[in-house]
Protein backbone atom coordinates (compact mmCIF):
# COMPACT_ATOMS: atom_id res chain seq x y z
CA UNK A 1 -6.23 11.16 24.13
CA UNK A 2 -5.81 7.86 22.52
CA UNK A 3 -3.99 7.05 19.13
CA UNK A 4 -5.58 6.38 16.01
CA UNK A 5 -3.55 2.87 16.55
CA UNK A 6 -4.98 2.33 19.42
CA UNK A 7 -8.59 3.72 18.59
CA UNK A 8 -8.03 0.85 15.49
CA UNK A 9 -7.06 -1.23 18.13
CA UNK A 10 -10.21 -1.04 20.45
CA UNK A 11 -12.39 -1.46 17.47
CA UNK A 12 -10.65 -4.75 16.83
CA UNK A 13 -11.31 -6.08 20.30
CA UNK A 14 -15.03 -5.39 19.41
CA UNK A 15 -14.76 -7.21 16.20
CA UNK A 16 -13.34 -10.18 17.91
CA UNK A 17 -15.78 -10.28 20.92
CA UNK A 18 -18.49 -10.11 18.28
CA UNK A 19 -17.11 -13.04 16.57
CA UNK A 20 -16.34 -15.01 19.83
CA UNK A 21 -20.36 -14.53 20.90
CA UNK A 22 -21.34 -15.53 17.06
CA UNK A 23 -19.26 -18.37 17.67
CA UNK A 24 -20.66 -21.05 15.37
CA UNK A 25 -23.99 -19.77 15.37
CA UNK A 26 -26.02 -18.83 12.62
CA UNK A 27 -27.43 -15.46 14.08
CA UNK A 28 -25.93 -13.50 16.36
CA UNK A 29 -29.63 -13.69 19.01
CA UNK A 30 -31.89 -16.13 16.55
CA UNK A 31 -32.27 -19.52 15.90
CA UNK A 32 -33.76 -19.64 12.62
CA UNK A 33 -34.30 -16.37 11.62
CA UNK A 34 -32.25 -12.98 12.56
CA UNK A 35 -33.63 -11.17 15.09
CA UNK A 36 -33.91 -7.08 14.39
CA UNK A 37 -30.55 -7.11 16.77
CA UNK A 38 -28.83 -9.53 13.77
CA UNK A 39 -30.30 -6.80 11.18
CA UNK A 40 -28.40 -3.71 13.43
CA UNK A 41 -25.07 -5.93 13.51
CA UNK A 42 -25.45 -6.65 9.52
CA UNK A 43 -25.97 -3.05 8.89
CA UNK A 44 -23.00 -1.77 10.82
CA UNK A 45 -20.78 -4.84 10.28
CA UNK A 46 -21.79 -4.23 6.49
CA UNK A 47 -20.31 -0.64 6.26
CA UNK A 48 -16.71 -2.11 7.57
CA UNK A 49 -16.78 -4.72 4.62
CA UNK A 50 -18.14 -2.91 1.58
CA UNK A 51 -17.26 0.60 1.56
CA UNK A 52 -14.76 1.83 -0.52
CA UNK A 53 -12.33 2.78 1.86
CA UNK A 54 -9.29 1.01 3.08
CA UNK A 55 -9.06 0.93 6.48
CA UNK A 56 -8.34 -1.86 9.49
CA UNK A 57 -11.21 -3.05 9.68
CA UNK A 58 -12.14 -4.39 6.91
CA UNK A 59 -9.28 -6.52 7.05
CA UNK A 60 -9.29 -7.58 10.38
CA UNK A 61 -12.95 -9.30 9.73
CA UNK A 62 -11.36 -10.67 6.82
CA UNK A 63 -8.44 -12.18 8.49
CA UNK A 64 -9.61 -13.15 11.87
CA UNK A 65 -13.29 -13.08 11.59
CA UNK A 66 -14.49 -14.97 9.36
CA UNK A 67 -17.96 -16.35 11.20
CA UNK A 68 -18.76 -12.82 10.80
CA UNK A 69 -18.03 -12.49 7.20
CA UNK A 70 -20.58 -15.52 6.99
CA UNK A 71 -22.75 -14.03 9.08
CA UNK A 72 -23.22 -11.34 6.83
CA UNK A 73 -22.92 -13.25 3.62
CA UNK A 74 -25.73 -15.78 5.03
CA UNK A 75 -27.93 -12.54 5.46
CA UNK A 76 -27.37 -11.24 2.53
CA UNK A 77 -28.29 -14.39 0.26
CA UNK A 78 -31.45 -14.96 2.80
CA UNK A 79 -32.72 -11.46 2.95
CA UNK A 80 -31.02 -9.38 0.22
CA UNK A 81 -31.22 -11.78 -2.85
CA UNK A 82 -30.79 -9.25 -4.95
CA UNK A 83 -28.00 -7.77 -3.06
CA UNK A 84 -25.58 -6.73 -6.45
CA UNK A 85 -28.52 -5.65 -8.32
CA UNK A 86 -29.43 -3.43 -5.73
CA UNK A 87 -26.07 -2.06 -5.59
CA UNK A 88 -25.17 -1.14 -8.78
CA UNK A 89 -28.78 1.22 -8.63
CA UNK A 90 -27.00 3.52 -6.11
CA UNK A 91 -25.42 6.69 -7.43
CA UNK A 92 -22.56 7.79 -5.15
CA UNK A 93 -23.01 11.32 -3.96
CA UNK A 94 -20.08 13.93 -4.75
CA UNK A 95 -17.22 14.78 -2.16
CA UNK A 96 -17.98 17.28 -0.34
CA UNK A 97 -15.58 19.95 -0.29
CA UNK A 98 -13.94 22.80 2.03
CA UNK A 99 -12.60 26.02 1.19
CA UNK A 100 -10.55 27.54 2.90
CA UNK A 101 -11.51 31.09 4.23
């Protein structure tokens, strides 16, 4: 069984071999236009960066990614123009909750 500081840790290695193949690229496997692979990676490397938790992560890509935080903020402004428009229209859904039995 690993520790969550070392489960942190492997994610973090991922993080930084995705931003060692990005490299100064553009897109991750296109030239001039994202491939559906660039659309998976913005989807999942979009999660780290803009939910509202507080976790590793998020600051890792932050700190000592930041060809992937371009990555994903040259996707957004190309393909989601309306990007904080479209957020504000989501409505959060409730906690769920446990009780006890």
């Amino acid at each position: 069984k690993h520790t969550e500081e070392e489960l942190w840790s492997f994610a973090n290695d991922d993080l930084r071999a995705m931003s060692d193949y990005l490299g100064d690229k553009e897109w991750f496997f296109g030239g001039n236009e994202a491939t559906t692979m660039d659309c998976v990676l913005f989807g999942h490397i979009t999660q780290f960066l803009y939910m509202p938790l507080d976790f590793p992560q998020k600051a890792f890509l932050r700190n000592k990614c930041p060809n992937v935080v371009g990555f994903v903020e040259r996707f957004k402004s190309r393909y989601w123009p309306d990007w904080k428009e479209k957020c504000k229209m989501v409505t959060p859904l409730p906690m769920a909750t446990t009780q006890a039995q």
